[in-house]
Structure formats: C-alpha cells, structure tokens
N, C-alpha and C. Protein backbone atom coordinates (compact mmCIF):
# COMPACT_ATOMS: atom_id res chain seq x y z
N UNK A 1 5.16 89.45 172.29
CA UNK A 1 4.32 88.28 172.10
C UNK A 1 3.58 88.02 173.41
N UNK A 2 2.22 87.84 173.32
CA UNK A 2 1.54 87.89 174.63
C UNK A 2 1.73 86.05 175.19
N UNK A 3 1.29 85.79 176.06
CA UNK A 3 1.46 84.63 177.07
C UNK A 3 0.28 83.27 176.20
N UNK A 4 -0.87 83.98 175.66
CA UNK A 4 -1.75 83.26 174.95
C UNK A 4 -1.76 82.79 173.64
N UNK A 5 -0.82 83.96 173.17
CA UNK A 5 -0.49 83.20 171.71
C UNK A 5 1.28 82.31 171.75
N UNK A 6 1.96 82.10 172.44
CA UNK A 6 2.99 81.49 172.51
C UNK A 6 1.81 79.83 172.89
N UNK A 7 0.85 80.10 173.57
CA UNK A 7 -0.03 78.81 174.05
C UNK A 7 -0.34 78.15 173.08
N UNK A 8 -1.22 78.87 172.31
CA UNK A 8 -1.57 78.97 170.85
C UNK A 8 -0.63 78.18 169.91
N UNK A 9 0.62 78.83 170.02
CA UNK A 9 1.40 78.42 168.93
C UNK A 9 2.14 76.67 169.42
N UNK A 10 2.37 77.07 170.78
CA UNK A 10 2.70 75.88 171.29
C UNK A 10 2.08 74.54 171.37
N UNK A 11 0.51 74.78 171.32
CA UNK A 11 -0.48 72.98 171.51
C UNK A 11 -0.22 72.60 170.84
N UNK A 12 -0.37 72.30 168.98
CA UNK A 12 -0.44 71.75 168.06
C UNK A 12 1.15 70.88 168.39
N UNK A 13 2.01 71.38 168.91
CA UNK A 13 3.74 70.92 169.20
C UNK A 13 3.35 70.09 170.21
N UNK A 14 3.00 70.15 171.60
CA UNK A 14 3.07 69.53 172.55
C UNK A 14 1.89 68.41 172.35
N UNK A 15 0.68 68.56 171.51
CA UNK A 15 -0.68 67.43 171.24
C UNK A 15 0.29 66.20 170.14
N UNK A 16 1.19 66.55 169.27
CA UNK A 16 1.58 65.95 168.52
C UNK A 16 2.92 65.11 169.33
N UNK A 17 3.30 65.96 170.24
CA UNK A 17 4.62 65.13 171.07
C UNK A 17 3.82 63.92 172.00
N UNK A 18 2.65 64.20 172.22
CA UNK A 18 1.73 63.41 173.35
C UNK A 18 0.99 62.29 172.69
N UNK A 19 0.72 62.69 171.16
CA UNK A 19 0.31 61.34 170.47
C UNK A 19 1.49 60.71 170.05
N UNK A 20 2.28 61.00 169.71
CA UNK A 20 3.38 59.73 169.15
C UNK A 20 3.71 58.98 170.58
N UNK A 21 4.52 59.72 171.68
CA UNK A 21 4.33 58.84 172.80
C UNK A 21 3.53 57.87 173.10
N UNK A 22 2.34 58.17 172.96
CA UNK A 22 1.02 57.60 173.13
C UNK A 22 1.14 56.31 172.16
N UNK A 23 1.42 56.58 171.00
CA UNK A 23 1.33 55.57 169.77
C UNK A 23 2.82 54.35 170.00
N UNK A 24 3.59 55.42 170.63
CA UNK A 24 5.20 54.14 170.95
C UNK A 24 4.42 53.24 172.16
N UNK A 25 3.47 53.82 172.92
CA UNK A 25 3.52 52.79 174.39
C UNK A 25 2.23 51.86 174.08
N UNK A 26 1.49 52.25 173.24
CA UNK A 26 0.56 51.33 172.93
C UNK A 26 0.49 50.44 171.74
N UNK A 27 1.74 50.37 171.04
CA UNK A 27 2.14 49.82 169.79
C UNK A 27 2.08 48.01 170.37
N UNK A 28 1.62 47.32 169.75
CA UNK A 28 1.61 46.17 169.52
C UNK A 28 2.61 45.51 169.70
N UNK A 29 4.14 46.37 169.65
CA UNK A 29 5.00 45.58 170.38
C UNK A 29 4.94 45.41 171.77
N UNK A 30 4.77 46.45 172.47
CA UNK A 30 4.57 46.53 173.71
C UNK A 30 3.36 45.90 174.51
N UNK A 31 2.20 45.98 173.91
CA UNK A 31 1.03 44.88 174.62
C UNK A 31 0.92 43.94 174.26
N UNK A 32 -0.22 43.55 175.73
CA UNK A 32 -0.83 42.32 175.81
C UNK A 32 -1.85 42.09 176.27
N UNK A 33 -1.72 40.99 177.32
CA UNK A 33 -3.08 41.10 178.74
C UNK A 33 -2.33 40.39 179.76
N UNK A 34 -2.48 40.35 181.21
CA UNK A 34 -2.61 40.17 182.25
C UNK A 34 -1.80 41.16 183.32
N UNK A 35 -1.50 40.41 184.65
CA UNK A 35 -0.88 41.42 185.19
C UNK A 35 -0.57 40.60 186.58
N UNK A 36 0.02 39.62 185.95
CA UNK A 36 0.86 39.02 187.19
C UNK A 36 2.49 39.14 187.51
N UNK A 37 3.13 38.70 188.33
CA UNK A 37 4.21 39.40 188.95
C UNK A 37 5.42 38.29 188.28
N UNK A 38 6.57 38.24 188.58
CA UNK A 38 7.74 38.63 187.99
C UNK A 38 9.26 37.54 188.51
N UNK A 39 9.36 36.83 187.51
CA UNK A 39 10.82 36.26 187.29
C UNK A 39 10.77 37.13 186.67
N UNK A 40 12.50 36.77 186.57
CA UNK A 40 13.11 37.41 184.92
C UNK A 40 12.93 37.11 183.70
N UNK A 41 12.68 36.83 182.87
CA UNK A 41 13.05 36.32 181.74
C UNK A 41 13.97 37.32 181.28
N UNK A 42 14.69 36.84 180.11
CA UNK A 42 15.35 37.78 179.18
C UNK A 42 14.86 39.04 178.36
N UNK A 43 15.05 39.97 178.77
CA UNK A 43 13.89 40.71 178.02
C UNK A 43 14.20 41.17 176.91
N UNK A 44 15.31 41.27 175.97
CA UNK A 44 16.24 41.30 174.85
C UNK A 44 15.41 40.35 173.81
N UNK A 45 15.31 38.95 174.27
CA UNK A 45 14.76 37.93 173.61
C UNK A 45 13.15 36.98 174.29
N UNK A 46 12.17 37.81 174.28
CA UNK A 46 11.05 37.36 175.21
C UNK A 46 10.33 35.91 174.69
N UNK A 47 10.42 35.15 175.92
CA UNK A 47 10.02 33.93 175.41
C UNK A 47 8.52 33.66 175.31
N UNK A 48 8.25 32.31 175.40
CA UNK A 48 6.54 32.11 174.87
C UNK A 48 5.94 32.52 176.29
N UNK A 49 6.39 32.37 177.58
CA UNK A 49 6.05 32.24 178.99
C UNK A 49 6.73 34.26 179.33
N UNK A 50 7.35 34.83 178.31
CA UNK A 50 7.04 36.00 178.78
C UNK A 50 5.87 36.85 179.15
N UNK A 51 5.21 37.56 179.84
CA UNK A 51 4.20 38.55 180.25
C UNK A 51 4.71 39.14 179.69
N UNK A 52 3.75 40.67 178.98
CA UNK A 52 4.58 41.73 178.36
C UNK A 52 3.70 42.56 179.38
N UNK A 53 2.37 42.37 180.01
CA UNK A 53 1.60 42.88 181.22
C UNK A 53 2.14 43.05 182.51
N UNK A 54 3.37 41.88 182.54
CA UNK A 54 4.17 41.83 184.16
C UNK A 54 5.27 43.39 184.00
N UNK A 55 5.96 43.42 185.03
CA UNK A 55 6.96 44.24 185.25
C UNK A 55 7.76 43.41 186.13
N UNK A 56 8.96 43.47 186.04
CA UNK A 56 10.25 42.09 186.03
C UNK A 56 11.27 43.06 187.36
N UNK A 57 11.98 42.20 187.64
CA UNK A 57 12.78 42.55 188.46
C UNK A 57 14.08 41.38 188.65
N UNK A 58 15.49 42.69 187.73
CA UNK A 58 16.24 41.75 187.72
C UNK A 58 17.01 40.63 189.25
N UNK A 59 18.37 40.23 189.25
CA UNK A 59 18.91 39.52 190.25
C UNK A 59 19.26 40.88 190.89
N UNK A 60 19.57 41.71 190.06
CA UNK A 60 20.71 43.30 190.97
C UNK A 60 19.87 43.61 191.67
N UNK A 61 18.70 43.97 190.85
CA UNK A 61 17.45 45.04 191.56
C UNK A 61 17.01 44.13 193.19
N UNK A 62 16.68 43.24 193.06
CA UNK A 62 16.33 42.47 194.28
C UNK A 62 17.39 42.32 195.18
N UNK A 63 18.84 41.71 194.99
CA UNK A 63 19.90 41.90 195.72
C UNK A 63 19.62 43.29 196.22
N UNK A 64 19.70 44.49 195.51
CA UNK A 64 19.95 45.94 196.31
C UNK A 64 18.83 46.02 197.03
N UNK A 65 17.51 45.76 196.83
CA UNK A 65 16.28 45.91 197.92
C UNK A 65 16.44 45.36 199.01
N UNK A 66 16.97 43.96 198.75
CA UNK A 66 17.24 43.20 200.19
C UNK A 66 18.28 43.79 201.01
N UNK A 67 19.48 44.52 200.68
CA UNK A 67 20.36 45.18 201.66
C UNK A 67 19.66 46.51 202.16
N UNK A 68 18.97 47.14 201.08
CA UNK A 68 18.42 48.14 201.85
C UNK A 68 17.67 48.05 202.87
N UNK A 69 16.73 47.20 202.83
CA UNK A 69 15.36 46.44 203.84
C UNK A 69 16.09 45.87 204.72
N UNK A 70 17.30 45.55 204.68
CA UNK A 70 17.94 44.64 206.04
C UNK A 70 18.17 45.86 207.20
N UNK A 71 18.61 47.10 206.55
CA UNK A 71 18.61 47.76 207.51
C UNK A 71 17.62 48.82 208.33
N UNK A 72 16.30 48.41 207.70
CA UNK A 72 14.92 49.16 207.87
C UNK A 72 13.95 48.44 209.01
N UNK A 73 13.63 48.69 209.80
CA UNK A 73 12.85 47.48 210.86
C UNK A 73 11.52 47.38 210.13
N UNK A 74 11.02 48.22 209.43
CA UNK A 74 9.66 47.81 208.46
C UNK A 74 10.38 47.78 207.27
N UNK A 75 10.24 46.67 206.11
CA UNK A 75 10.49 46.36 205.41
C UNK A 75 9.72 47.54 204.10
N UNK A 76 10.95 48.26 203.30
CA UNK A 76 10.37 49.27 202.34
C UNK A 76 10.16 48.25 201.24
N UNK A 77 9.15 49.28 200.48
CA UNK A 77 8.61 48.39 198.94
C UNK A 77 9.46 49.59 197.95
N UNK A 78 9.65 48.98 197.00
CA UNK A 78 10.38 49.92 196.03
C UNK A 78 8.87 50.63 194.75
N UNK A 79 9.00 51.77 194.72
CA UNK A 79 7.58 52.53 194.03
C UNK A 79 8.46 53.05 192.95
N UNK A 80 7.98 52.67 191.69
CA UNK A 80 7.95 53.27 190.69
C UNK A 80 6.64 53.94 190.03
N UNK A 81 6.98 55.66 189.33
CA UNK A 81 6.46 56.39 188.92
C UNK A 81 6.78 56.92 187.53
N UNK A 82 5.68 57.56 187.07
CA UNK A 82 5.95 58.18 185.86
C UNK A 82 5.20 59.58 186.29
N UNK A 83 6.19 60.26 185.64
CA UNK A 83 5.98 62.10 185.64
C UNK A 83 6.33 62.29 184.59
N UNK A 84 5.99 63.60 184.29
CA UNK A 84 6.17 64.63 182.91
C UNK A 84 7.42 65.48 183.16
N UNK A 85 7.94 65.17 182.04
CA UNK A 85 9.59 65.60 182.32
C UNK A 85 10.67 64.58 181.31
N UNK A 86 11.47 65.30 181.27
CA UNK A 86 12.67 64.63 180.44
C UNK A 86 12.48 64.39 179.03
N UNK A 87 13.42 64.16 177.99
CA UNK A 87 13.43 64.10 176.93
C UNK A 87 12.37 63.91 176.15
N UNK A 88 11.37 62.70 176.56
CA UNK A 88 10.57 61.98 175.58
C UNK A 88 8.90 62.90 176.14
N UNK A 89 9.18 63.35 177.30
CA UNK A 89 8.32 63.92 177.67
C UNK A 89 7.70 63.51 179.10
N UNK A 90 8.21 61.80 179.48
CA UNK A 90 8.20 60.95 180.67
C UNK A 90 9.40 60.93 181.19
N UNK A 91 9.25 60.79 182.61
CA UNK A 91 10.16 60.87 182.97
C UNK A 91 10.01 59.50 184.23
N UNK A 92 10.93 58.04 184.84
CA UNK A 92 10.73 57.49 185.53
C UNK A 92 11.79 58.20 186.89
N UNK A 93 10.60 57.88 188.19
CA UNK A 93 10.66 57.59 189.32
C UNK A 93 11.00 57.01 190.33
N UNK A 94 11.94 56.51 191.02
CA UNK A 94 12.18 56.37 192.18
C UNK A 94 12.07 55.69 193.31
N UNK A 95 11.45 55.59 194.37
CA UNK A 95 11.06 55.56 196.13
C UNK A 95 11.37 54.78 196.71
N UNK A 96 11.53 54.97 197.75
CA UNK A 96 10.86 53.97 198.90
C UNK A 96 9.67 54.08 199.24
N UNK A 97 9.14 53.21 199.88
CA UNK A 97 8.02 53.49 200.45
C UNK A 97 7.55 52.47 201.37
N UNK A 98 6.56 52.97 202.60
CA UNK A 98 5.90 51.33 203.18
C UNK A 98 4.48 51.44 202.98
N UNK A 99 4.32 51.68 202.13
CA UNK A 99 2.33 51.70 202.20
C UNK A 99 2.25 51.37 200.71
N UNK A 100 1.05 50.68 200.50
CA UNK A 100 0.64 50.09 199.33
C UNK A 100 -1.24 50.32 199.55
N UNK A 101 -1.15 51.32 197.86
CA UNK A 101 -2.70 52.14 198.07
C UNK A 101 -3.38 51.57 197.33
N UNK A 102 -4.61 51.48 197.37
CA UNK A 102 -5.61 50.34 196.68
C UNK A 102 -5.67 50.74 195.37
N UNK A 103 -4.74 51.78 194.62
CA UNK A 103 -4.91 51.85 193.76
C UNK A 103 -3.68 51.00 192.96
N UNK A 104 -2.88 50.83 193.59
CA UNK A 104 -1.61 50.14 193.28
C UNK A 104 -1.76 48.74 192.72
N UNK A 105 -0.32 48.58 191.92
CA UNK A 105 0.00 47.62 191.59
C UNK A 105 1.21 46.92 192.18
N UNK A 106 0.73 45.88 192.43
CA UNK A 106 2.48 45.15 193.13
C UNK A 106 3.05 43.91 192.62
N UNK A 107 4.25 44.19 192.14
CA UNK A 107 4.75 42.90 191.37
C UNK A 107 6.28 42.61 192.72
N UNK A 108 6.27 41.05 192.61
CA UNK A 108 6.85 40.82 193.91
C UNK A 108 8.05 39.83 193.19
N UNK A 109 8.98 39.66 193.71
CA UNK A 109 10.24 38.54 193.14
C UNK A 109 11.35 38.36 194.57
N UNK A 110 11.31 37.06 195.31
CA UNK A 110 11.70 36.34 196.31
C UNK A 110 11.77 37.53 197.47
N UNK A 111 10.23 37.94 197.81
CA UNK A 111 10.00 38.77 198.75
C UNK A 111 10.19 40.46 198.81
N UNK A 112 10.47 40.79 197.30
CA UNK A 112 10.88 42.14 197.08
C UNK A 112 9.55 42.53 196.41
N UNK A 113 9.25 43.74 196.84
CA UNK A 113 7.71 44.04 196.46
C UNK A 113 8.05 45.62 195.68
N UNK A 114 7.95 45.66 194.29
CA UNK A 114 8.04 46.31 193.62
C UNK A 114 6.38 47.24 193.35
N UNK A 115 6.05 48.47 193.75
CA UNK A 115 4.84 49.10 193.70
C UNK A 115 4.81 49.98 192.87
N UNK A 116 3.35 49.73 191.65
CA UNK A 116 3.36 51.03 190.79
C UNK A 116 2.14 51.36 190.63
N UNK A 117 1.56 52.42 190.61
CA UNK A 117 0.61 52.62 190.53
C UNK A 117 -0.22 53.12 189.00
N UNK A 118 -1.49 52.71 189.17
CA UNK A 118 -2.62 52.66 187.85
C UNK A 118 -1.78 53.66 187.20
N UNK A 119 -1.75 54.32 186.66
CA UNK A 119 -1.45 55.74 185.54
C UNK A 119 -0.16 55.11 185.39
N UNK A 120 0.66 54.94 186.19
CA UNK A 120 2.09 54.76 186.16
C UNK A 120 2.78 53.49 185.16
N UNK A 121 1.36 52.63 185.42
CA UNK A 121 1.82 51.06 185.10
C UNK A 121 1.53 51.17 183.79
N UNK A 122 0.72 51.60 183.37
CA UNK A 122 0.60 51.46 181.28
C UNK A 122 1.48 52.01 180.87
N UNK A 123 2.40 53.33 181.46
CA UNK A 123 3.95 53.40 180.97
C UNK A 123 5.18 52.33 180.51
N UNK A 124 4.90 51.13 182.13
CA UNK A 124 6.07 50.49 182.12
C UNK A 124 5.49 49.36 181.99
N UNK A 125 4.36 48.66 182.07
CA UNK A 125 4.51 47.35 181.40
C UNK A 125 5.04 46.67 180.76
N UNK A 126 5.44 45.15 181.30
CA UNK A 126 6.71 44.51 179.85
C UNK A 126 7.87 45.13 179.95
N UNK A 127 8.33 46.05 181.04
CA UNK A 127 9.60 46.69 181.42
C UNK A 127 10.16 45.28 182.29
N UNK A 128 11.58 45.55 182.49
CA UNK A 128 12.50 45.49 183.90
C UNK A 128 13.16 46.53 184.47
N UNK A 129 12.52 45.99 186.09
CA UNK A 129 13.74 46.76 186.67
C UNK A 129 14.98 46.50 186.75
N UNK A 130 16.08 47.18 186.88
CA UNK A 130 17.39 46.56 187.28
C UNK A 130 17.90 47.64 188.07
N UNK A 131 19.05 47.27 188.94
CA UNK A 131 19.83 48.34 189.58
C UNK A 131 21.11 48.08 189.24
N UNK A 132 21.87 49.23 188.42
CA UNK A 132 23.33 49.10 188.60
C UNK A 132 24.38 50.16 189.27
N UNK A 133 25.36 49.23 189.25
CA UNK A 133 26.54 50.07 189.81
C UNK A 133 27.75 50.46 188.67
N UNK A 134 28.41 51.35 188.89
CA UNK A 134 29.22 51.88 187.97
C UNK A 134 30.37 53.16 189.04
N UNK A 135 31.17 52.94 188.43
CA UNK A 135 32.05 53.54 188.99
C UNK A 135 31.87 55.18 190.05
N UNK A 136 30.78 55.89 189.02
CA UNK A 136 30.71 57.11 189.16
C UNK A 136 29.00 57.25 190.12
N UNK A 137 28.55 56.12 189.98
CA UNK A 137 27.07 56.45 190.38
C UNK A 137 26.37 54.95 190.15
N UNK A 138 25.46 54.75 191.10
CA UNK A 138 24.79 53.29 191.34
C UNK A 138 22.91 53.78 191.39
N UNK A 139 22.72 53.01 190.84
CA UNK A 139 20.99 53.37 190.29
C UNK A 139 19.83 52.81 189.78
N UNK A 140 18.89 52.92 190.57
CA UNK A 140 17.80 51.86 189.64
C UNK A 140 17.61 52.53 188.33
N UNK A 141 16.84 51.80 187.39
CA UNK A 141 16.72 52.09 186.35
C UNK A 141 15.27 51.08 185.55
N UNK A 142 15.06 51.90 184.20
CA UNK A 142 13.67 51.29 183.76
C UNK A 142 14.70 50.47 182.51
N UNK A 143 14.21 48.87 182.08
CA UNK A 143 15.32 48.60 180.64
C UNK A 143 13.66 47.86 180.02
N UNK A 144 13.53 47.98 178.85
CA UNK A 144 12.60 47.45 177.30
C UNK A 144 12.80 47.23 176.76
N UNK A 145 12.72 45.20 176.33
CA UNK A 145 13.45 44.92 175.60
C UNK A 145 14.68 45.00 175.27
N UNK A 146 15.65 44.91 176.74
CA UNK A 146 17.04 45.13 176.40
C UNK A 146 17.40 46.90 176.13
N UNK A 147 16.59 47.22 176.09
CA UNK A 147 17.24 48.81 175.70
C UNK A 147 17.24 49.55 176.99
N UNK A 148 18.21 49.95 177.45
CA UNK A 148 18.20 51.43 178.72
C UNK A 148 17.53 52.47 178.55
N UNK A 149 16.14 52.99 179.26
CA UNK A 149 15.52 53.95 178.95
C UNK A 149 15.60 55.02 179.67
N UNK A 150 15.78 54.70 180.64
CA UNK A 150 15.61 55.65 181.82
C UNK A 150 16.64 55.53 183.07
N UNK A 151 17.34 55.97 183.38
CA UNK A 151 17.95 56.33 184.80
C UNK A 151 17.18 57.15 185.44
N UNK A 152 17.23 56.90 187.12
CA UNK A 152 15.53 57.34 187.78
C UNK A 152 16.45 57.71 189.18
N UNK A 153 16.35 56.86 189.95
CA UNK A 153 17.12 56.90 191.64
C UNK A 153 18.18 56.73 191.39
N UNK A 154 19.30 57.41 191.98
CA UNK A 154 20.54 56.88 192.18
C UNK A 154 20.82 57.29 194.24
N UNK A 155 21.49 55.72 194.38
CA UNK A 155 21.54 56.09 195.92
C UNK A 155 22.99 56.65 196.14
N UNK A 156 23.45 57.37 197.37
CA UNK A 156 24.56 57.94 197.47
C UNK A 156 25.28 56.55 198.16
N UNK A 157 26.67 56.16 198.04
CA UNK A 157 27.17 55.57 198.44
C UNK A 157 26.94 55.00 199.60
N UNK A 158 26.87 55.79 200.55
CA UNK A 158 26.47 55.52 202.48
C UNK A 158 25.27 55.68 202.36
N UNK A 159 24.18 55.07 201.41
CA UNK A 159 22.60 54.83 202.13
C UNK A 159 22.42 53.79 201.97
N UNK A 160 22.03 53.15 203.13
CA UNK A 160 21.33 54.11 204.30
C UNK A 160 22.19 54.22 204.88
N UNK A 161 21.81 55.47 205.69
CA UNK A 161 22.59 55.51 206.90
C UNK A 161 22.25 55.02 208.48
C-alpha cells in the first residue's frame, strides 16, 4: 500500500473526527459572548451571572499558583494550550510562563494571571481551571460543566526546587 493512498483512505476519517469536535465546541451549550475574567461560579450548575466566554479559576488552582510564584522573584503566569493529540483529537497544556503576547488572553482571580492564547481560547471557553492533588500525582487540569476533561501538567512533588 503506497503512503498516498493510506492518505486517501485516511481524510474522509480524520475531516469527519475534526467536524464533530468542531460541532461539540461550538454547540450552543457551550457559547456565548464576552470575555471577561474569573470568580468561580459553580460550573456543574451555571448561574444567570455565569460567563460561558470567561475561563474560571478554582480556590486549588490559585492557592497552587500562589506557592509556586512565592518562590519565583518574577512572578509566573500560568499558560494554557491546546494541541493535537489525545483521544478526542485535543489535547490540553500546561506552563509557566512570564511574558504575555499581544495575542493573548488573560483571565486573572486575586492576582493569579491565567494566559491563553487566540486559537487556544475557543477550545476552553466556559471551562475551569482547577489543580488537584491525589495520592499518586498532583495536577492542573481543564473541568466543563462539572465534567473532568483533561489532565494536562502534573508537578513533581519537590517543584520548585
């Protein structure tokens, strides 16, 4: 079987995996309009004063930024990304970072500056972040509407160092 017809046989699979994605993130449950920054609300049960445009950041997620940043003399922003990869076909991202690019988006909650950028953000809109801990492994993570979607960073016990 040559390299061009496995291509061949393969688009019609991968165009059809890329529209339903496409059709889950732009479904009417998921939008809205604006794009301002972030209490919590409940995101299980979204109230009238929910954003479904914001991106949230729970009590964990901000607690863990602030210990990390305590020990950083420039204060890191936490960057979330979307890449191609993993099950659904997306895969979430990660970082630290100290630079914020004009293409970015920044949603902020009692001084924690959460950064995502254009392409990245029509993924997760109307998301929260949260960070948990668990016996075996501690990790930010993407949650929608209450549901766990994604495990992304996990830090090793001793970071920082």
């Amino acid at each position: 079987m040559s390299p061009s017809s496995l291509i061949h046989r393969l688009t019609p699979f991968l165009a059809a995996r890329i529209r339903h994605n496409h059709r889950l993130l732009t479904s009417s449950y998921f939008s809205s309009s604006s794009s301002s920054a972030s209490a919590l609300p409940d995101p299980s049960s979204p109230s009238p004063s929910h954003d479904n445009d914001a991106v949230y950041l729970t009590d964990n997620c901000v607690r863990r930024m602030k210990e990390l940043q305590a020990s950083e003399e420039d204060p890191k922003l936490l960057r979330l990304g979307v890449e191609t990869g993993g099950c659904s076909g997306f895969q979430y991202v990660f970082d630290l970072d100290d630079k914020i690019n004009p293409e970015d988006r920044v949603f902020e909650r009692e001084g924690v500056k959460l950064v995502i950028d254009d392409i990245s953000y029509d993924f997760v809109k109307g998301a929260t972040v949260d960070y948990t801990q668990e016996l075996i492994r501690s990790a930010f993570q993407v949650v929608l509407a209450g549901v766990f979607i994604a495990l992304s960073f996990a830090f090793d016990a001793t970071f920082p160092r």
